[in-house]
N, C-alpha and C. Protein backbone atom coordinates (compact mmCIF):
# COMPACT_ATOMS: atom_id res chain seq x y z
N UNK A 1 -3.47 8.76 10.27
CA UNK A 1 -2.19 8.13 10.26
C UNK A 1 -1.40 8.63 9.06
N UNK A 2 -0.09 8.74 9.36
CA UNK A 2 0.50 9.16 7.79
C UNK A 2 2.16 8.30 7.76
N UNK A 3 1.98 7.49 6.92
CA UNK A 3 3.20 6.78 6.12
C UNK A 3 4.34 7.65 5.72
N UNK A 4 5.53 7.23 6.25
CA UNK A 4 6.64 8.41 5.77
C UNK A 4 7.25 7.29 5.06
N UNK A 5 7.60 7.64 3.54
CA UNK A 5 7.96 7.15 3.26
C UNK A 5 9.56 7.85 2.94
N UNK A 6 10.80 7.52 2.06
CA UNK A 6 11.68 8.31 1.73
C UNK A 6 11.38 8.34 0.16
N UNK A 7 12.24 9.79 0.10
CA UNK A 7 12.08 10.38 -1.34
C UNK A 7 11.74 8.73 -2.20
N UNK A 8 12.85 8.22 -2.48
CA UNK A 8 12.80 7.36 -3.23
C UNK A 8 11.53 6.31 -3.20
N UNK A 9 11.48 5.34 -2.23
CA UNK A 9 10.06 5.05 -2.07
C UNK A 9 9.00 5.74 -2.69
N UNK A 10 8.81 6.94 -1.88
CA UNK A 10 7.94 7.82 -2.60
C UNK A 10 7.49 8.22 -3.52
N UNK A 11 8.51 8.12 -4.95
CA UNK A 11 8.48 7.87 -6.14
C UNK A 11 8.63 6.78 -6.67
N UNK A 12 9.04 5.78 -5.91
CA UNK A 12 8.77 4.66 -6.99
C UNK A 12 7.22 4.34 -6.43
N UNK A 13 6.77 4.39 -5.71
CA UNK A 13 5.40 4.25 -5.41
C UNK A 13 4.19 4.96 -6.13
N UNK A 14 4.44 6.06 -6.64
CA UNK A 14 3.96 7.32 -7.16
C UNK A 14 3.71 6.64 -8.61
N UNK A 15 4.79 6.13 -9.37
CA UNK A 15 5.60 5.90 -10.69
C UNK A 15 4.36 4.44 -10.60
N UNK A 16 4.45 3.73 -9.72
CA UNK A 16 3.79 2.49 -9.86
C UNK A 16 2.38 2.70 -10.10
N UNK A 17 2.10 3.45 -9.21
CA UNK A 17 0.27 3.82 -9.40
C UNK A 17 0.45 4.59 -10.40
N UNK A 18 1.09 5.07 -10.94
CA UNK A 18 0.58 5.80 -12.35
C UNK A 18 0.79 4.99 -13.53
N UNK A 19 1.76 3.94 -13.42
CA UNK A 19 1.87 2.68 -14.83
C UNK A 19 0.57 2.08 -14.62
N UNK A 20 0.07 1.54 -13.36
CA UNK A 20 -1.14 0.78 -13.23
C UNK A 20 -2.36 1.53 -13.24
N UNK A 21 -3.00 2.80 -13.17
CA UNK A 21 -3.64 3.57 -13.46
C UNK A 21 -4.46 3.05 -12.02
N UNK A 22 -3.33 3.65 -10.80
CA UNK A 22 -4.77 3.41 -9.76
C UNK A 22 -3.43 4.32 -8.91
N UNK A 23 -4.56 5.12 -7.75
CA UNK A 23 -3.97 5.70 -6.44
C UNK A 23 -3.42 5.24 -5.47
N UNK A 24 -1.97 5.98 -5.21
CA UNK A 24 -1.21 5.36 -4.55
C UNK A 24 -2.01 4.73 -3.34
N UNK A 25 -2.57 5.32 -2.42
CA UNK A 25 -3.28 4.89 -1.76
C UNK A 25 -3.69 3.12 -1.47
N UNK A 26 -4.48 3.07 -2.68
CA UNK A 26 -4.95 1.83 -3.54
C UNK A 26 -3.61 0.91 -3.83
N UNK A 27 -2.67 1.61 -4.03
CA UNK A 27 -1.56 0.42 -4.32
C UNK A 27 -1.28 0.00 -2.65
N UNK A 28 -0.97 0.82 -2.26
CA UNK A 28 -0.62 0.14 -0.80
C UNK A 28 -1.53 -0.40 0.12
N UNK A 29 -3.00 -0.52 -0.08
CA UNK A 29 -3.53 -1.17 0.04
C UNK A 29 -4.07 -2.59 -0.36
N UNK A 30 -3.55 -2.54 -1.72
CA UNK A 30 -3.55 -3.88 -2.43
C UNK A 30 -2.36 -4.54 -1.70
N UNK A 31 -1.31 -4.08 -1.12
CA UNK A 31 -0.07 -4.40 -1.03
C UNK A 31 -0.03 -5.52 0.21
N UNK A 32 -1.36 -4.50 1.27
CA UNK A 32 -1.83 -5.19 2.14
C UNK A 32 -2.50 -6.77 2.45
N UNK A 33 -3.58 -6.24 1.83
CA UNK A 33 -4.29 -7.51 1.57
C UNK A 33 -3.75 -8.78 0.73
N UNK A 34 -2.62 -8.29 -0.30
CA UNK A 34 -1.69 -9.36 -0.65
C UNK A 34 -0.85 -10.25 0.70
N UNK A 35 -0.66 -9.09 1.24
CA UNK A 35 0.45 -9.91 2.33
C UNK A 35 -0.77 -10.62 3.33
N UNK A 36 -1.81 -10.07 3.46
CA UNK A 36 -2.79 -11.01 4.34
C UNK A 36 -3.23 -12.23 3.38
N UNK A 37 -3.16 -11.97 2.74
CA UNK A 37 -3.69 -13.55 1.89
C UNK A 37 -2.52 -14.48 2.13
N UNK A 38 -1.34 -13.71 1.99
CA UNK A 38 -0.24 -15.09 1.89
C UNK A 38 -0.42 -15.06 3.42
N UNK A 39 -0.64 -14.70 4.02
CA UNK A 39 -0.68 -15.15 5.55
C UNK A 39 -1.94 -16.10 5.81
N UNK A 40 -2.61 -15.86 5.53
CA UNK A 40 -4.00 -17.07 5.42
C UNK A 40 -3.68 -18.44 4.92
N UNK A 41 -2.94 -17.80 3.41
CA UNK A 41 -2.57 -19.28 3.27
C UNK A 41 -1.99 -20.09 3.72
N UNK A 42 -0.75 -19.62 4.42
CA UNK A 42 0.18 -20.59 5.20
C UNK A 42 -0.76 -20.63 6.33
N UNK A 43 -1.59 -20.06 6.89
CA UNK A 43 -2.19 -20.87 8.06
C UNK A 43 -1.95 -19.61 9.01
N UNK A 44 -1.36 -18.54 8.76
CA UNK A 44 -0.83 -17.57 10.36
C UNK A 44 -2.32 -17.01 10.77
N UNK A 45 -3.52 -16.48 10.12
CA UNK A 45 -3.84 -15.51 10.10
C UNK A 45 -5.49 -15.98 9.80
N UNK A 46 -6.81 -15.48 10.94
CA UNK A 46 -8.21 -16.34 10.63
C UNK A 46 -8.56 -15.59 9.42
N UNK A 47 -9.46 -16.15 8.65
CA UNK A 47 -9.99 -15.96 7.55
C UNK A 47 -10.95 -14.40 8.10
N UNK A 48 -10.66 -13.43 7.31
CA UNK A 48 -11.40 -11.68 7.87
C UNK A 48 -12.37 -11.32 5.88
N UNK A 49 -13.49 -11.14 5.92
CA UNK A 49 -13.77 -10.59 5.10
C UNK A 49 -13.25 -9.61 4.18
N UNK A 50 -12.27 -8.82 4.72
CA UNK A 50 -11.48 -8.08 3.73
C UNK A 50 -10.51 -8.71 2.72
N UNK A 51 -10.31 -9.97 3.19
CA UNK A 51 -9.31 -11.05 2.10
C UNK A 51 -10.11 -11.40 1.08
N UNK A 52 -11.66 -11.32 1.04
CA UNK A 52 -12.16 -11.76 0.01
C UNK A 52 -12.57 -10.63 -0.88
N UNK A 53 -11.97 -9.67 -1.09
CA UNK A 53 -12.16 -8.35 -1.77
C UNK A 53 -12.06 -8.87 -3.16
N UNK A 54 -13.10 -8.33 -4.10
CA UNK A 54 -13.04 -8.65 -5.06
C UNK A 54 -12.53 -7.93 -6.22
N UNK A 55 -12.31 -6.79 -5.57
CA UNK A 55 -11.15 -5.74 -6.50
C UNK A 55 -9.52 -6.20 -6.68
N UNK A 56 -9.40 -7.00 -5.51
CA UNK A 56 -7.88 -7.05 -4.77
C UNK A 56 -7.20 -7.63 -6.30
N UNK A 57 -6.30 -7.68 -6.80
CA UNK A 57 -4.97 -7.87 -7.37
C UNK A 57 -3.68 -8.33 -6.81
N UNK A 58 -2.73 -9.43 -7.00
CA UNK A 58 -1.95 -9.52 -6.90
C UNK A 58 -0.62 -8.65 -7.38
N UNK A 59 0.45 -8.37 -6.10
CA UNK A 59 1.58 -7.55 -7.02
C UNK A 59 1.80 -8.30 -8.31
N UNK A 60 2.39 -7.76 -9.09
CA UNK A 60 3.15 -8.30 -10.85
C UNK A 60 4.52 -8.43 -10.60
N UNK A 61 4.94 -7.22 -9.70
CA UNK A 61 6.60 -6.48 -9.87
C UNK A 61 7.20 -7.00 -8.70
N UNK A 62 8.49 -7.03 -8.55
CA UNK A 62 9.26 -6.97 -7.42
C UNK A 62 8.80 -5.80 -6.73
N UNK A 63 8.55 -4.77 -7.04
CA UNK A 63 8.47 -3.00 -6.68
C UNK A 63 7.27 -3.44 -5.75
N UNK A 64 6.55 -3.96 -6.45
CA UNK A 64 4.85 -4.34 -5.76
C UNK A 64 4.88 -4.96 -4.29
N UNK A 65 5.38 -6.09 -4.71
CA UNK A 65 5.68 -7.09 -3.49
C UNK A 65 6.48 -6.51 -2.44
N UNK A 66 7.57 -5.50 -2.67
CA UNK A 66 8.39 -4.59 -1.93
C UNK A 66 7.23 -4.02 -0.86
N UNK A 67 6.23 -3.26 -1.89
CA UNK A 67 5.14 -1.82 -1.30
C UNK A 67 4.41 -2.84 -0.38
N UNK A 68 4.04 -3.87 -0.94
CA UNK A 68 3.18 -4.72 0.04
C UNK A 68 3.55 -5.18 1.15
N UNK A 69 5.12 -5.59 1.35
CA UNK A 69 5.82 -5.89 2.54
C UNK A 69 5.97 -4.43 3.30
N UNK A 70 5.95 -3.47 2.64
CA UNK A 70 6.16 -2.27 3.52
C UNK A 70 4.92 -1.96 4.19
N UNK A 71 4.20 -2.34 3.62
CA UNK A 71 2.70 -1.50 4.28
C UNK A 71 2.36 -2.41 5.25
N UNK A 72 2.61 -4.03 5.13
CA UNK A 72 1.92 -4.73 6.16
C UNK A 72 2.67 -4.53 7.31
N UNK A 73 4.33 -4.64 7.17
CA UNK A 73 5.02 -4.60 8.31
C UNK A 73 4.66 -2.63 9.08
N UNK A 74 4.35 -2.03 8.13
CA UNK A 74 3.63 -0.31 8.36
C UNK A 74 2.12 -0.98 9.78
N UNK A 75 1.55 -1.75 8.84
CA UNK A 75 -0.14 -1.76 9.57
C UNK A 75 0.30 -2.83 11.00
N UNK A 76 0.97 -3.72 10.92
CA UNK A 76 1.28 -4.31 11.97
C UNK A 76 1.80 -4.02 13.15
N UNK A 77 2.72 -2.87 12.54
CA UNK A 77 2.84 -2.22 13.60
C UNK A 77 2.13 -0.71 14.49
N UNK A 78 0.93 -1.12 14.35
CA UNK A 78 0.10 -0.55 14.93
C UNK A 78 -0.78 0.98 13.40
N UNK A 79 0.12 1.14 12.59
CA UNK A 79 0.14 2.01 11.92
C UNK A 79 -1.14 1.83 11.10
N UNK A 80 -1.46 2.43 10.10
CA UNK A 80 -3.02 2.68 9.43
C UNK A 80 -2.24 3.10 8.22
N UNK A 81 -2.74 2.96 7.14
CA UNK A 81 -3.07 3.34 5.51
C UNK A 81 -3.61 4.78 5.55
N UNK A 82 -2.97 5.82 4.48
CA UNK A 82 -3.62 6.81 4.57
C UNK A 82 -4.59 6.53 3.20
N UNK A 83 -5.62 7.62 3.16
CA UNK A 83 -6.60 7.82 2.42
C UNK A 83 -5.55 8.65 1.17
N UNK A 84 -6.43 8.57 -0.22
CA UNK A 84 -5.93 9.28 -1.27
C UNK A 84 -6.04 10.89 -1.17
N UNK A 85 -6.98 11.09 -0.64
CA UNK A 85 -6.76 12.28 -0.25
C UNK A 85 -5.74 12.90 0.78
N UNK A 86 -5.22 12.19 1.96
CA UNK A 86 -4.09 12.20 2.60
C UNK A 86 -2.66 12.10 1.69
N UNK A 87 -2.51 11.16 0.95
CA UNK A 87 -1.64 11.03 0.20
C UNK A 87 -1.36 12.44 -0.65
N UNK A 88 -2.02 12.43 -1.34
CA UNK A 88 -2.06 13.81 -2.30
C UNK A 88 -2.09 14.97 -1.70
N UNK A 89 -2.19 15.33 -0.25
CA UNK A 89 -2.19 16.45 0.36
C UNK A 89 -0.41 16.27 1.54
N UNK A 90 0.27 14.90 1.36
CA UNK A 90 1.29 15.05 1.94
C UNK A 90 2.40 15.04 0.25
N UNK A 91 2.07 14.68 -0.78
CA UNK A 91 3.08 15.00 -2.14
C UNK A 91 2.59 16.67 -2.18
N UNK A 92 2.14 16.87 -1.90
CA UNK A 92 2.28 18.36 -2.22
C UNK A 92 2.74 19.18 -1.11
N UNK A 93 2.20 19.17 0.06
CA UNK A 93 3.72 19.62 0.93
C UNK A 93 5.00 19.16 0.79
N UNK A 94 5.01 17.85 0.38
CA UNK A 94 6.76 17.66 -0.53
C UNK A 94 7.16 18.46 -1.33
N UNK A 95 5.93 19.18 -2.19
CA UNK A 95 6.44 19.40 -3.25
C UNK A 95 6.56 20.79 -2.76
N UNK A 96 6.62 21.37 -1.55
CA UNK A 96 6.16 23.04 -1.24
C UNK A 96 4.91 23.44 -1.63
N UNK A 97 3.95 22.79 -2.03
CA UNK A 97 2.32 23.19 -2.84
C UNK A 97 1.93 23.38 -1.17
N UNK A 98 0.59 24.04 -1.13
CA UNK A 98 -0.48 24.30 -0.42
C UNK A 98 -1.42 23.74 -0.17
């Protein structure tokens, strides 16, 4: 699966995982499981073992909570999370790299 994001997105997403010292990847996956938790809580959504991740983090930023609404309304609609290695092999065809 691959996330298009626009330039901008793209870098502020980039910019975020590098203040927080984790892969974009990883941010938009935190972004996820944020938005499934608030869905649990209000009641939408059955309790799935991946909500109880013990790495998971809450966004901090507006920027965060943004990435997290993007990715769930991304996975909901049928779409998938790419891997860090996907990620880093579509910024560098951005960037013209090989």
């Amino acid at each position: 699966m691959n996330v298009m994001l626009d330039r901008t997105s793209e870098k502020e997403l980039l910019e975020l995982a590098r203040e927080i010292g984790k892969a974009p990847a990883e941010v938009l996956r935190e972004l996820v499981h944020e938005a499934a938790v608030s869905r649990k809580t209000n009641g939408n959504v059955k309790a799935a073992s991946a909500l109880t991740d013990p790495a998971y983090e809450p966004s901090r930023t507006e920027l965060g909570r943004k990435l997290r609404d993007l990715s769930r309304k991304h996975v909901e609609g049928g779409g998938k999370l790419l891997t860090v290695d996907e990620i880093n092999r579509e910024v560098a065809e951005n960037r013209g790299e090989r």
